[in-house]
PDB file of N, CA and C in Angstrom:
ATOM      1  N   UNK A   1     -39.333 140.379 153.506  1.00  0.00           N
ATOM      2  CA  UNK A   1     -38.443 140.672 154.600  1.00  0.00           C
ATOM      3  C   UNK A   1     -38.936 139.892 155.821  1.00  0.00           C
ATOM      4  N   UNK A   2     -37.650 138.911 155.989  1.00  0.00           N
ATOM      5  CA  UNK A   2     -38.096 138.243 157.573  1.00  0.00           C
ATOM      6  C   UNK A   2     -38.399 139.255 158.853  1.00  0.00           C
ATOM      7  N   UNK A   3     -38.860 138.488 160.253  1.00  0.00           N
ATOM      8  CA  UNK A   3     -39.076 139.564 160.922  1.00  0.00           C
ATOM      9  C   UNK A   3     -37.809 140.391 161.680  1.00  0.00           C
ATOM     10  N   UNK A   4     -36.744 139.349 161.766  1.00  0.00           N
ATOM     11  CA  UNK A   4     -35.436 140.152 162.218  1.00  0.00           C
ATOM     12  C   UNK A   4     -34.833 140.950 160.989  1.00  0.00           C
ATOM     13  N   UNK A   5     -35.444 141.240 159.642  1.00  0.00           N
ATOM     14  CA  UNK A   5     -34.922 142.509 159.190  1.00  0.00           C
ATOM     15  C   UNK A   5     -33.929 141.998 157.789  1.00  0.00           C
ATOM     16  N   UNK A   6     -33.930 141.039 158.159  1.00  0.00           N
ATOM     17  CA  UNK A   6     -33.386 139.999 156.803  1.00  0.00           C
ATOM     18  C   UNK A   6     -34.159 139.336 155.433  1.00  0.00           C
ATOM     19  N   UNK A   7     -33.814 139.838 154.592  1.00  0.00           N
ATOM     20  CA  UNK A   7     -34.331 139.807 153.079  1.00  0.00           C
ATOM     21  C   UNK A   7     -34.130 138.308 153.096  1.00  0.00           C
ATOM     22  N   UNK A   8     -35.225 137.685 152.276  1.00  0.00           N
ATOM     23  CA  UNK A   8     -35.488 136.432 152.020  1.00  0.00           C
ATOM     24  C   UNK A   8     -33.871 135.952 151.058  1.00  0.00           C
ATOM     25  N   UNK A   9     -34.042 136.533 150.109  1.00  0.00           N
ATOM     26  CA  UNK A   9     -32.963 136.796 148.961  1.00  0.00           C
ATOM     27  C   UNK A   9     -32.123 136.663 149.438  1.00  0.00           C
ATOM     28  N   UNK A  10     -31.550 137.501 150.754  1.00  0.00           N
ATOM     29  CA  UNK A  10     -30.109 137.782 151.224  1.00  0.00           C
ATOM     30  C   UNK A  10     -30.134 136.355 152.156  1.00  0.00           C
ATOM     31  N   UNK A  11     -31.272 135.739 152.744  1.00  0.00           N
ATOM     32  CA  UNK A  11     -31.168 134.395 153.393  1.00  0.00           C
ATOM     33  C   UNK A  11     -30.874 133.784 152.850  1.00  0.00           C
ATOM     34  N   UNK A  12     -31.287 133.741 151.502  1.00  0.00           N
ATOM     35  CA  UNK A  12     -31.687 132.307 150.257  1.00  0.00           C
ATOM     36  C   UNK A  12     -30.131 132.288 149.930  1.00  0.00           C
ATOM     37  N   UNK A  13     -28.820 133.532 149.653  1.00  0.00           N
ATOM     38  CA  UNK A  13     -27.921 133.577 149.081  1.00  0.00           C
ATOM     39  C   UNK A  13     -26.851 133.311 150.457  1.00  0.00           C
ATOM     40  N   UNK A  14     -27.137 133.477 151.534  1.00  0.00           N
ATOM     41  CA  UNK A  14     -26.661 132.877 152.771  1.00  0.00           C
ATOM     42  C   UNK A  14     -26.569 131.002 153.006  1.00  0.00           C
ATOM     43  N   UNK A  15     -27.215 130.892 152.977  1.00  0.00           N
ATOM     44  CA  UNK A  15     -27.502 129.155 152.846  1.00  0.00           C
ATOM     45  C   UNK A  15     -27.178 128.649 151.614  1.00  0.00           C
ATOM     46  N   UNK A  16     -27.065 129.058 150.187  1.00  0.00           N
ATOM     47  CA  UNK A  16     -26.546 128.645 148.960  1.00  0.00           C
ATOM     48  C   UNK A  16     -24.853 128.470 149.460  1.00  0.00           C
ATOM     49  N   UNK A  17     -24.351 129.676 150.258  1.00  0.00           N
ATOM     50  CA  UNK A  17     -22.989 129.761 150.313  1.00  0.00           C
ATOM     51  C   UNK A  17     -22.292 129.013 151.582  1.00  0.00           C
ATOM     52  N   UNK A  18     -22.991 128.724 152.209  1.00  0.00           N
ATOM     53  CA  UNK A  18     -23.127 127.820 153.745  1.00  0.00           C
ATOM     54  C   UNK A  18     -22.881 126.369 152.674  1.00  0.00           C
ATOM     55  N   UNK A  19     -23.961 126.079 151.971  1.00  0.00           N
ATOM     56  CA  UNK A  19     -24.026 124.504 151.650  1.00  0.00           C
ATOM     57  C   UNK A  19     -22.545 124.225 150.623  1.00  0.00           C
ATOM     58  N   UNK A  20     -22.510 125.489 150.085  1.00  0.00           N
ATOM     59  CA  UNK A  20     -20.831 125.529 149.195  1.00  0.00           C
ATOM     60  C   UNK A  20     -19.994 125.266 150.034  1.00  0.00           C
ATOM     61  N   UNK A  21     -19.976 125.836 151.212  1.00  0.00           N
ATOM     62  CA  UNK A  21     -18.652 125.406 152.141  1.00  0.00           C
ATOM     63  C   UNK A  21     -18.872 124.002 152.577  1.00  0.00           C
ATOM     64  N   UNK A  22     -19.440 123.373 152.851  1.00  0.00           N
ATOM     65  CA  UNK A  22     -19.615 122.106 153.954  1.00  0.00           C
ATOM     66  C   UNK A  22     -19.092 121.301 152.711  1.00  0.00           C
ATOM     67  N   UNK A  23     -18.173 120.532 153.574  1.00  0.00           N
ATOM     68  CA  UNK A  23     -17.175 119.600 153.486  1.00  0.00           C
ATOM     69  C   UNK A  23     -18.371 118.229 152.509  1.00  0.00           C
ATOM     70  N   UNK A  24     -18.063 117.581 151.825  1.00  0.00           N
ATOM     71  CA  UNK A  24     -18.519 116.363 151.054  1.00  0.00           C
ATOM     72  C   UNK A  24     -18.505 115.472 152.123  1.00  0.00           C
ATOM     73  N   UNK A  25     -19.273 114.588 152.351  1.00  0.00           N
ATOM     74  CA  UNK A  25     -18.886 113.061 153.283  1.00  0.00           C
ATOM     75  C   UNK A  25     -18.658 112.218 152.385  1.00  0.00           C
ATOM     76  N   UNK A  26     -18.012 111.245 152.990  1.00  0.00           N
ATOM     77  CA  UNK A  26     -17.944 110.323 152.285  1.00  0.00           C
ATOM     78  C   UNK A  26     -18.776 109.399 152.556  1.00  0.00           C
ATOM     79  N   UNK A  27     -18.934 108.401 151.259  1.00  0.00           N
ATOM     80  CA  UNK A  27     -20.076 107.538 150.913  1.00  0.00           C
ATOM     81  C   UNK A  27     -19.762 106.179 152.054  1.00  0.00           C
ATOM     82  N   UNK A  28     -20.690 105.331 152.436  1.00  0.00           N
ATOM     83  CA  UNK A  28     -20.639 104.245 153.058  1.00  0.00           C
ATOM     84  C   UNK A  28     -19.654 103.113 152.315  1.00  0.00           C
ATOM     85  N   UNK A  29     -19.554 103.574 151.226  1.00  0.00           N
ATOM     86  CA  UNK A  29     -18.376 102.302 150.338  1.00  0.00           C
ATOM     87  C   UNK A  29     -17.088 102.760 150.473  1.00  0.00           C
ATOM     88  N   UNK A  30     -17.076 104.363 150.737  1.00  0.00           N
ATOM     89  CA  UNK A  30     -16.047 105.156 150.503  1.00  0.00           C
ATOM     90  C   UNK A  30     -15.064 104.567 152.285  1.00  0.00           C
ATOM     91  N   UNK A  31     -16.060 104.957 153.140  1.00  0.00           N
ATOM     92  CA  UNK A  31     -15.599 104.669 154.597  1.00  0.00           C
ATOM     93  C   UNK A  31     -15.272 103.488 155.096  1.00  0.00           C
ATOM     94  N   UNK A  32     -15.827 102.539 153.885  1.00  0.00           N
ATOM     95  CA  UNK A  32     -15.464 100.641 154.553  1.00  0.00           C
ATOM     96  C   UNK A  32     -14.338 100.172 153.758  1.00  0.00           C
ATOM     97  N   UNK A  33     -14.116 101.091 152.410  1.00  0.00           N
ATOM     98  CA  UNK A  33     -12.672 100.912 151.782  1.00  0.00           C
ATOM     99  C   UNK A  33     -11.814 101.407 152.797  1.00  0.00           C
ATOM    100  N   UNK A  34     -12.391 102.405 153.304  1.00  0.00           N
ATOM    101  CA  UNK A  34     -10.444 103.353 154.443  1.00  0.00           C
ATOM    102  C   UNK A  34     -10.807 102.272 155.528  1.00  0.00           C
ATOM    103  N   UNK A  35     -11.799 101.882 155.389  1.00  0.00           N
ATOM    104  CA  UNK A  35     -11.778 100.633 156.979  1.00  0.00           C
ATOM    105  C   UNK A  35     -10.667  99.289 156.423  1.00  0.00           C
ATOM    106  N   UNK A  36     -11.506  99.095 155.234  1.00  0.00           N
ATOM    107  CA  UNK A  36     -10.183  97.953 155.174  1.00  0.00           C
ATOM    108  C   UNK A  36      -8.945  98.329 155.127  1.00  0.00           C
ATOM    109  N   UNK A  37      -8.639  99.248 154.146  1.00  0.00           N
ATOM    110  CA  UNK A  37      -7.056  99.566 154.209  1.00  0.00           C
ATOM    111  C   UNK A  37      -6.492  99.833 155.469  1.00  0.00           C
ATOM    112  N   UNK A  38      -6.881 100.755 156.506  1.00  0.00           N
ATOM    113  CA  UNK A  38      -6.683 100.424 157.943  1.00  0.00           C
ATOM    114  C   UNK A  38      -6.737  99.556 158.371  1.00  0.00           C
ATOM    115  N   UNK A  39      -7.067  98.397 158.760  1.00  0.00           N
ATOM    116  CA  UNK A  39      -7.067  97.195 158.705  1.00  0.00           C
ATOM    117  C   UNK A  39      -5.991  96.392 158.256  1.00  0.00           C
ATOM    118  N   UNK A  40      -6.059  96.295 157.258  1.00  0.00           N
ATOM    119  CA  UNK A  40      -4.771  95.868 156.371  1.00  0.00           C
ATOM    120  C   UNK A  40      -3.323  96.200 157.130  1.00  0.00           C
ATOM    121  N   UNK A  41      -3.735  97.647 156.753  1.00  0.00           N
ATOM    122  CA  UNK A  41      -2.387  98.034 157.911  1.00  0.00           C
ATOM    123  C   UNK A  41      -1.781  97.562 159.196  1.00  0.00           C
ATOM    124  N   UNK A  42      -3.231  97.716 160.453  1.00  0.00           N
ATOM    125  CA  UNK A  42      -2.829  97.193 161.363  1.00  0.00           C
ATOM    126  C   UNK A  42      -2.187  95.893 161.202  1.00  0.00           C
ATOM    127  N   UNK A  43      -2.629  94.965 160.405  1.00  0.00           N
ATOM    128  CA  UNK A  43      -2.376  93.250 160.460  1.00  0.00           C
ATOM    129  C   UNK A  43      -0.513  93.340 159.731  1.00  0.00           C
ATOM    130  N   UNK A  44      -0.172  94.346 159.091  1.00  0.00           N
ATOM    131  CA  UNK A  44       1.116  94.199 158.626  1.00  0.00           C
ATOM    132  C   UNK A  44       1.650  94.851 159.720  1.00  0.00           C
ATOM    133  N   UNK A  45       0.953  95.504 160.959  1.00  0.00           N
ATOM    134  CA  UNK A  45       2.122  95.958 162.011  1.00  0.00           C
ATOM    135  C   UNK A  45       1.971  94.755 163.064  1.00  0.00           C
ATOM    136  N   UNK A  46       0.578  94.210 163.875  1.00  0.00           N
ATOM    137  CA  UNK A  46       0.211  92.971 164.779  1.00  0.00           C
ATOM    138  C   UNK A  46      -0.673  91.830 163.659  1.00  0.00           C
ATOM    139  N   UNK A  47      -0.121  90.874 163.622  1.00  0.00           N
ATOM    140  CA  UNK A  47       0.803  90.265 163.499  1.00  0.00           C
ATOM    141  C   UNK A  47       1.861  90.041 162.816  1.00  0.00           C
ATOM    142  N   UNK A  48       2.283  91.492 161.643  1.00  0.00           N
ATOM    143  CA  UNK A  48       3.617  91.019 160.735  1.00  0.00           C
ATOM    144  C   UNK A  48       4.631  91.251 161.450  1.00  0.00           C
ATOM    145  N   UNK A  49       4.659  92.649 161.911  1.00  0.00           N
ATOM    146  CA  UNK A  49       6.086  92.890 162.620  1.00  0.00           C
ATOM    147  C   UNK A  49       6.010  93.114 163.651  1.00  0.00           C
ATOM    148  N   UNK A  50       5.135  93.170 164.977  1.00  0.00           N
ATOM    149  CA  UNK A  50       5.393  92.818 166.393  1.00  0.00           C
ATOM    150  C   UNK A  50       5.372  91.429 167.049  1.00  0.00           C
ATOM    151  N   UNK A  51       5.034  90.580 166.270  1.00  0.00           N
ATOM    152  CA  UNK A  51       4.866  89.157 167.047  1.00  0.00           C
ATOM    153  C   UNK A  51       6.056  88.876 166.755  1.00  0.00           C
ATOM    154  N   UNK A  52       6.797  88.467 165.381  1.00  0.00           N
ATOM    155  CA  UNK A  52       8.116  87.826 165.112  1.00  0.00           C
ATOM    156  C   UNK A  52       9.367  88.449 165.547  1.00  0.00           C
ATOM    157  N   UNK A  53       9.212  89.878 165.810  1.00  0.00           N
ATOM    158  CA  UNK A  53      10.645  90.284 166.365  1.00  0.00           C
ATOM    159  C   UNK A  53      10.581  90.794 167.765  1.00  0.00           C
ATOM    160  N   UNK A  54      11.575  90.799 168.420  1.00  0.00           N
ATOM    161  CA  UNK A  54      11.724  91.269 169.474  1.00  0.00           C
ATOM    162  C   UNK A  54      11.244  93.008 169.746  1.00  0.00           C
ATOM    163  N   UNK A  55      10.994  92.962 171.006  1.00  0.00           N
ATOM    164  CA  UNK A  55      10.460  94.351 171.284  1.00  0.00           C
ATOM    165  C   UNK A  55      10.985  95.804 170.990  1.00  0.00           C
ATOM    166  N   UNK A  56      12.359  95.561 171.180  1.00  0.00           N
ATOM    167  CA  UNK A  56      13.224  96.608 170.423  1.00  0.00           C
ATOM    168  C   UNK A  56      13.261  96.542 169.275  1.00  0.00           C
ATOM    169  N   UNK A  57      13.439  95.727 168.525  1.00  0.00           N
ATOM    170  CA  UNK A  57      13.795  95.918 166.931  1.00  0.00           C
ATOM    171  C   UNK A  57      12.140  96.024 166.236  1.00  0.00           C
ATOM    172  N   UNK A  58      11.328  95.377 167.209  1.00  0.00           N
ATOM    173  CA  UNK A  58      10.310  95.935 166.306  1.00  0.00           C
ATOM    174  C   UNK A  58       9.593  97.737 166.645  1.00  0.00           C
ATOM    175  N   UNK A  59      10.105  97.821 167.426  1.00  0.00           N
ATOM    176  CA  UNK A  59      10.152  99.737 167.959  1.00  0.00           C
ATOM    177  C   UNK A  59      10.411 100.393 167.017  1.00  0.00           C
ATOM    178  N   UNK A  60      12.239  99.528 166.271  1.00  0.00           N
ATOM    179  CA  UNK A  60      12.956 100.165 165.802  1.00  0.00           C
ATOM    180  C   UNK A  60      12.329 100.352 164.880  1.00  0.00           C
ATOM    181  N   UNK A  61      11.918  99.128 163.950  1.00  0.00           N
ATOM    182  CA  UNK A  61      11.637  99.076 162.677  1.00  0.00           C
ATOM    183  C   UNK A  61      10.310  99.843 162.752  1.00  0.00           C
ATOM    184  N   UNK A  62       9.615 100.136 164.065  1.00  0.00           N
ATOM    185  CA  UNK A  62       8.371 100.688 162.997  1.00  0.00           C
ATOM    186  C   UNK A  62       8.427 102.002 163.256  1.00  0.00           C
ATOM    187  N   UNK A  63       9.631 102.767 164.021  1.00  0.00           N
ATOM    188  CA  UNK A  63       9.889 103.757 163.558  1.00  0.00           C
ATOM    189  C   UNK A  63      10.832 104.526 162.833  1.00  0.00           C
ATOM    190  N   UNK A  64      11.624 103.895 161.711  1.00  0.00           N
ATOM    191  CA  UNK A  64      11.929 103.619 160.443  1.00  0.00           C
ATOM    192  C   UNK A  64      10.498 103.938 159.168  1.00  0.00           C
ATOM    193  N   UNK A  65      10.532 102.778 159.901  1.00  0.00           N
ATOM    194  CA  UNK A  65       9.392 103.243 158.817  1.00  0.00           C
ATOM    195  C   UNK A  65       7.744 104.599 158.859  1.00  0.00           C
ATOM    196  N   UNK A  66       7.732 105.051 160.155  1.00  0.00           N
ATOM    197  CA  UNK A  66       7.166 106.262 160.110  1.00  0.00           C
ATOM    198  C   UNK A  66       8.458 106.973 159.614  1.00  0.00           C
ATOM    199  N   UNK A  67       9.015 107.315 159.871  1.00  0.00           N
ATOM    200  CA  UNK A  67      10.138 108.271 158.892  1.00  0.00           C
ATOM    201  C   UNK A  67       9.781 108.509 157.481  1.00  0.00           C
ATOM    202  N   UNK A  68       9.799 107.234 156.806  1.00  0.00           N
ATOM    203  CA  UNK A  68      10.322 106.530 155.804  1.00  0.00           C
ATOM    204  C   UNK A  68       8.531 107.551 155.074  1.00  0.00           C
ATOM    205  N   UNK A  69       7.049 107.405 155.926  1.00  0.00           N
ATOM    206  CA  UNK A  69       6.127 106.993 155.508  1.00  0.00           C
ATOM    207  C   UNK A  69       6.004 109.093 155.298  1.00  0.00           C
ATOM    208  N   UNK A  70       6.129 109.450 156.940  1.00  0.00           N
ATOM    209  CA  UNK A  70       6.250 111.042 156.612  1.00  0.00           C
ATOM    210  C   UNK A  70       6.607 111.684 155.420  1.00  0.00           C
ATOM    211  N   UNK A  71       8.242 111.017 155.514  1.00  0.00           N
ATOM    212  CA  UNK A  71       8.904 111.611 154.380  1.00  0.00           C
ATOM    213  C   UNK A  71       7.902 111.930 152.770  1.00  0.00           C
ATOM    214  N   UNK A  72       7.429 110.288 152.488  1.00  0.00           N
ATOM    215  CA  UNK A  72       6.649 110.272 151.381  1.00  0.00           C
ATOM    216  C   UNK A  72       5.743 111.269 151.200  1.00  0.00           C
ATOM    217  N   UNK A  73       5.016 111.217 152.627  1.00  0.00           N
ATOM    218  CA  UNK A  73       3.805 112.409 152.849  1.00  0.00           C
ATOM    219  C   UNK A  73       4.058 114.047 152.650  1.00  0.00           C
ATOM    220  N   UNK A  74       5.154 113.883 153.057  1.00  0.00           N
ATOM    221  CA  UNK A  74       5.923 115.325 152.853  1.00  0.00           C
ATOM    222  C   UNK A  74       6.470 116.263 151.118  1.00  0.00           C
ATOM    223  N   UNK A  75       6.692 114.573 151.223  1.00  0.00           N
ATOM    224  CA  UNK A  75       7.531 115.083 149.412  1.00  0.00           C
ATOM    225  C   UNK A  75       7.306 114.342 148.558  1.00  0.00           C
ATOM    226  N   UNK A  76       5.971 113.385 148.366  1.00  0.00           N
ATOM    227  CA  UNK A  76       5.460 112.678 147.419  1.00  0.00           C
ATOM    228  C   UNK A  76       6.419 112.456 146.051  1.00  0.00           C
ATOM    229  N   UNK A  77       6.498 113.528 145.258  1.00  0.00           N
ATOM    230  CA  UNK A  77       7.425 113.689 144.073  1.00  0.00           C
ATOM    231  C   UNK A  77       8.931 113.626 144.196  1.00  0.00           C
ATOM    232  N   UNK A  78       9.386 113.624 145.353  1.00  0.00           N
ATOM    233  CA  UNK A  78      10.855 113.276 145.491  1.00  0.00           C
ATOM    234  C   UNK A  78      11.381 111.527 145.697  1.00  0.00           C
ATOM    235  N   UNK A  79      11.776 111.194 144.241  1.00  0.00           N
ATOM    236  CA  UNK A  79      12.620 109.991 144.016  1.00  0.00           C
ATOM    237  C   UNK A  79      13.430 109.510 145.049  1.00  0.00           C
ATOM    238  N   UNK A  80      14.312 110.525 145.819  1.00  0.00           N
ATOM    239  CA  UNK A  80      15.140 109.780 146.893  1.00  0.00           C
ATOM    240  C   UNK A  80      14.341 109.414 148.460  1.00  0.00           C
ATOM    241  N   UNK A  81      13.041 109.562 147.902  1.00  0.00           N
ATOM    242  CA  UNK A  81      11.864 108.700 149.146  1.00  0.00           C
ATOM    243  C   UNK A  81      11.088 107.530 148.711  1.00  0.00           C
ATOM    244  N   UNK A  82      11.374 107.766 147.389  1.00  0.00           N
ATOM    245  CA  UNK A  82      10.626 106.826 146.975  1.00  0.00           C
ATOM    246  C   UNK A  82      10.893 105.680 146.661  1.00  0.00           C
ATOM    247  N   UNK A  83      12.622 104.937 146.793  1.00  0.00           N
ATOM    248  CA  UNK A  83      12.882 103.882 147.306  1.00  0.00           C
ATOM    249  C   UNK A  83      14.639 103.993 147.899  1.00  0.00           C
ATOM    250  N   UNK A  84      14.534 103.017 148.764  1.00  0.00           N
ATOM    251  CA  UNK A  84      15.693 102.877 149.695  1.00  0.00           C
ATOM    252  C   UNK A  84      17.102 101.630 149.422  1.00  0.00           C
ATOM    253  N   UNK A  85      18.095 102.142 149.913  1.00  0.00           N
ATOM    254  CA  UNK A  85      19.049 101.174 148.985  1.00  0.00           C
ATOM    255  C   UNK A  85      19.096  99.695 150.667  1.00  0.00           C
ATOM    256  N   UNK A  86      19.024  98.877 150.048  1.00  0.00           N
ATOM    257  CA  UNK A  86      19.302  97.562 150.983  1.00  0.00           C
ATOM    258  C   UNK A  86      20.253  97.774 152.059  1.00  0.00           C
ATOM    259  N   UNK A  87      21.718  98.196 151.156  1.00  0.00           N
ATOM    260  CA  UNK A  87      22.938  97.941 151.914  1.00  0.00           C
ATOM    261  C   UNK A  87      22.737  99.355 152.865  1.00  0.00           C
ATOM    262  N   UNK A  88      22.333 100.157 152.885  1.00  0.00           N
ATOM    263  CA  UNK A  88      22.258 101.672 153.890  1.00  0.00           C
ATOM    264  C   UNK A  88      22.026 100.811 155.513  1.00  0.00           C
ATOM    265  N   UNK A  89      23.263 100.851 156.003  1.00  0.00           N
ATOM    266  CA  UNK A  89      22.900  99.949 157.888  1.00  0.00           C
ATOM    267  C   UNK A  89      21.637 100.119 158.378  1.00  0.00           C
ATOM    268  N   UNK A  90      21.052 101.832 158.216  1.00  0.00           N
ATOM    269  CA  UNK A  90      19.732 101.459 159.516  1.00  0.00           C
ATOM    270  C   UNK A  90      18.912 101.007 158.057  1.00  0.00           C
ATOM    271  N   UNK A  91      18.496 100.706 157.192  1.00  0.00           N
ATOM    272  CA  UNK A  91      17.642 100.025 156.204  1.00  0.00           C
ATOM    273  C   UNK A  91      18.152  98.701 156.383  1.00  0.00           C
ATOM    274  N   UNK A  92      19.553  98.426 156.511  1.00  0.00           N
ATOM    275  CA  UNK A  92      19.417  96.918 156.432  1.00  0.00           C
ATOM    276  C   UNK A  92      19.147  96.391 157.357  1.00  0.00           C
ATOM    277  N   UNK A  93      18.973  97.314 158.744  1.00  0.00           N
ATOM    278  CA  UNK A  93      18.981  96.625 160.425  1.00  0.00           C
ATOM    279  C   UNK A  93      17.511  96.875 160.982  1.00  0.00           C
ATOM    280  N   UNK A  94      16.766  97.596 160.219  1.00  0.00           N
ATOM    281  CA  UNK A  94      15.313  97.886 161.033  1.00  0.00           C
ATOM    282  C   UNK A  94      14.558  97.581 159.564  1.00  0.00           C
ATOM    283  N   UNK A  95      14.826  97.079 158.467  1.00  0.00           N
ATOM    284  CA  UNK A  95      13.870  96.802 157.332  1.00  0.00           C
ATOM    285  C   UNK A  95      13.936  95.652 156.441  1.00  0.00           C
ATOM    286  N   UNK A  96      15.175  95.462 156.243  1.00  0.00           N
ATOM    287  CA  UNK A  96      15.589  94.308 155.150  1.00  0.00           C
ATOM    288  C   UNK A  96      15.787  92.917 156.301  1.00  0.00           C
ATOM    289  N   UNK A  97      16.114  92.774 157.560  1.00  0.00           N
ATOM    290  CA  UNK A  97      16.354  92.092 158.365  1.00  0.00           C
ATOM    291  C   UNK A  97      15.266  91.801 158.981  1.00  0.00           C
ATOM    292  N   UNK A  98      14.696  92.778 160.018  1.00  0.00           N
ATOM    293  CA  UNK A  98      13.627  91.679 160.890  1.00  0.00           C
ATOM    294  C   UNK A  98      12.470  91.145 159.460  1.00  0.00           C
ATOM    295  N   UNK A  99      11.405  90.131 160.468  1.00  0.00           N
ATOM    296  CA  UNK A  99      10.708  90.282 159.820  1.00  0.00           C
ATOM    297  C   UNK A  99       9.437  90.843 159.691  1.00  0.00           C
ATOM    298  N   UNK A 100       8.631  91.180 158.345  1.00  0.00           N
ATOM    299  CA  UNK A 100       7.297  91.840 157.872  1.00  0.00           C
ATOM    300  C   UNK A 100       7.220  93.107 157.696  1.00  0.00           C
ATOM    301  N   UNK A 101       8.767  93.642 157.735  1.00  0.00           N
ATOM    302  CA  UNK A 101       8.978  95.320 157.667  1.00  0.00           C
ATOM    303  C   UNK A 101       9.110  95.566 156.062  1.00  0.00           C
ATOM    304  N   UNK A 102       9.866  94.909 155.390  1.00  0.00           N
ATOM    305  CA  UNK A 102      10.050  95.318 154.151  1.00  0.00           C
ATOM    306  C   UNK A 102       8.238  94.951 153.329  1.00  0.00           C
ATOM    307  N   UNK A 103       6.996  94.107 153.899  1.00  0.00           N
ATOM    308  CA  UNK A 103       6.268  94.006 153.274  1.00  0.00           C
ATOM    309  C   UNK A 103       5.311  95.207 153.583  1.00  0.00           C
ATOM    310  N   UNK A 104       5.654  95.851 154.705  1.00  0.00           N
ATOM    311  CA  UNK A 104       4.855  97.078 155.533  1.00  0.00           C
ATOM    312  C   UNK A 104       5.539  98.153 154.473  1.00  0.00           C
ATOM    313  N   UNK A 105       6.763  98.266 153.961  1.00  0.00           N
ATOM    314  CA  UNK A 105       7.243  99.400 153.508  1.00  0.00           C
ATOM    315  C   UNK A 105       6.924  99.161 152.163  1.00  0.00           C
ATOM    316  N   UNK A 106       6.578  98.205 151.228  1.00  0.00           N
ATOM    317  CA  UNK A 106       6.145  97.945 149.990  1.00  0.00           C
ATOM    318  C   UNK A 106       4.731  99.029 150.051  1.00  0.00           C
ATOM    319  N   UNK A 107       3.931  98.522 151.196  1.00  0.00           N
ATOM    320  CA  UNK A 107       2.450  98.568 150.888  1.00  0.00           C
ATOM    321  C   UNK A 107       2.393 100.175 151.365  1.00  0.00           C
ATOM    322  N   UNK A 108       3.486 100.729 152.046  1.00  0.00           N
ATOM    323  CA  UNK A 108       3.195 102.088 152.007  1.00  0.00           C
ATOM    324  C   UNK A 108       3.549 103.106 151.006  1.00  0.00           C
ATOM    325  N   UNK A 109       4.141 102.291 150.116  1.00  0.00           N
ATOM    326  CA  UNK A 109       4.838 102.919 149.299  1.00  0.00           C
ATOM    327  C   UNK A 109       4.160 102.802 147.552  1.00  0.00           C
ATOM    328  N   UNK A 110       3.304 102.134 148.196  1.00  0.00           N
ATOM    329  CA  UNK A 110       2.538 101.808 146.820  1.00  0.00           C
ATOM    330  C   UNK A 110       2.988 101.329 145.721  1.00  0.00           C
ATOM    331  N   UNK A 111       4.042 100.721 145.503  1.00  0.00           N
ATOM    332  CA  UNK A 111       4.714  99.838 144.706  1.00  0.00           C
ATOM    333  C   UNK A 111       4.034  98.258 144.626  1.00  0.00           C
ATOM    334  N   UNK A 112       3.698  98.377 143.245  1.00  0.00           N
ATOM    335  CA  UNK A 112       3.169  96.970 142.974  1.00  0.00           C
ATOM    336  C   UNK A 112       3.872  95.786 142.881  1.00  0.00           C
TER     337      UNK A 112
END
């Protein structure tokens, strides 16, 4: 018995259940893979689709495609997110048209 009155045992089974909860880190290979893919990302938003289009349409398009990216996040298993028809106006006017949007919406979509 510690001196505040606490059983070694009941400490020892305190800290077993402490180290059960704490979250895993991730590994140094683990954190420079999400670095590149972040990365990656940024370069398909500066320079794919803010340098070549204008300031509005590239607004537009890249919030299209947060929609587009939520949605996925939201409902992974639902087919009607998981690809978009060309001819639909705001798909053909903020994705299929400017450019570097349809290569931003490939790579979020994980389609090879």
């Amino acid at each position: 018995m510690s001196s505040d009155g606490v059983s070694s045992s009941a400490l020892a089974a305190a800290i077993e259940r402490r180290t059960r909860q704490l979250p895993t880190q991730p590994s140094a290979a683990q954190l420079a893979a999400e670095h590149e893919r972040r990365q990656a990302f940024r370069r398909l938003i500066d320079p794919g689709i803010v340098r070549p289009n204008p300031r509005e349409q590239a607004v537009a398009s890249l919030k299209t495609l947060l929609t587009i990216a939520e949605n996925l996040l939201r409902e992974p298993d639902n087919s009607k997110f998981q690809q978009f028809k060309p001819t639909n106006t705001v798909i053909k006017r903020n994705l299929v048209d400017p450019k570097g949007t349809l290569e931003y919406a490939i790579e979020v979509s994980g389609v090879s």
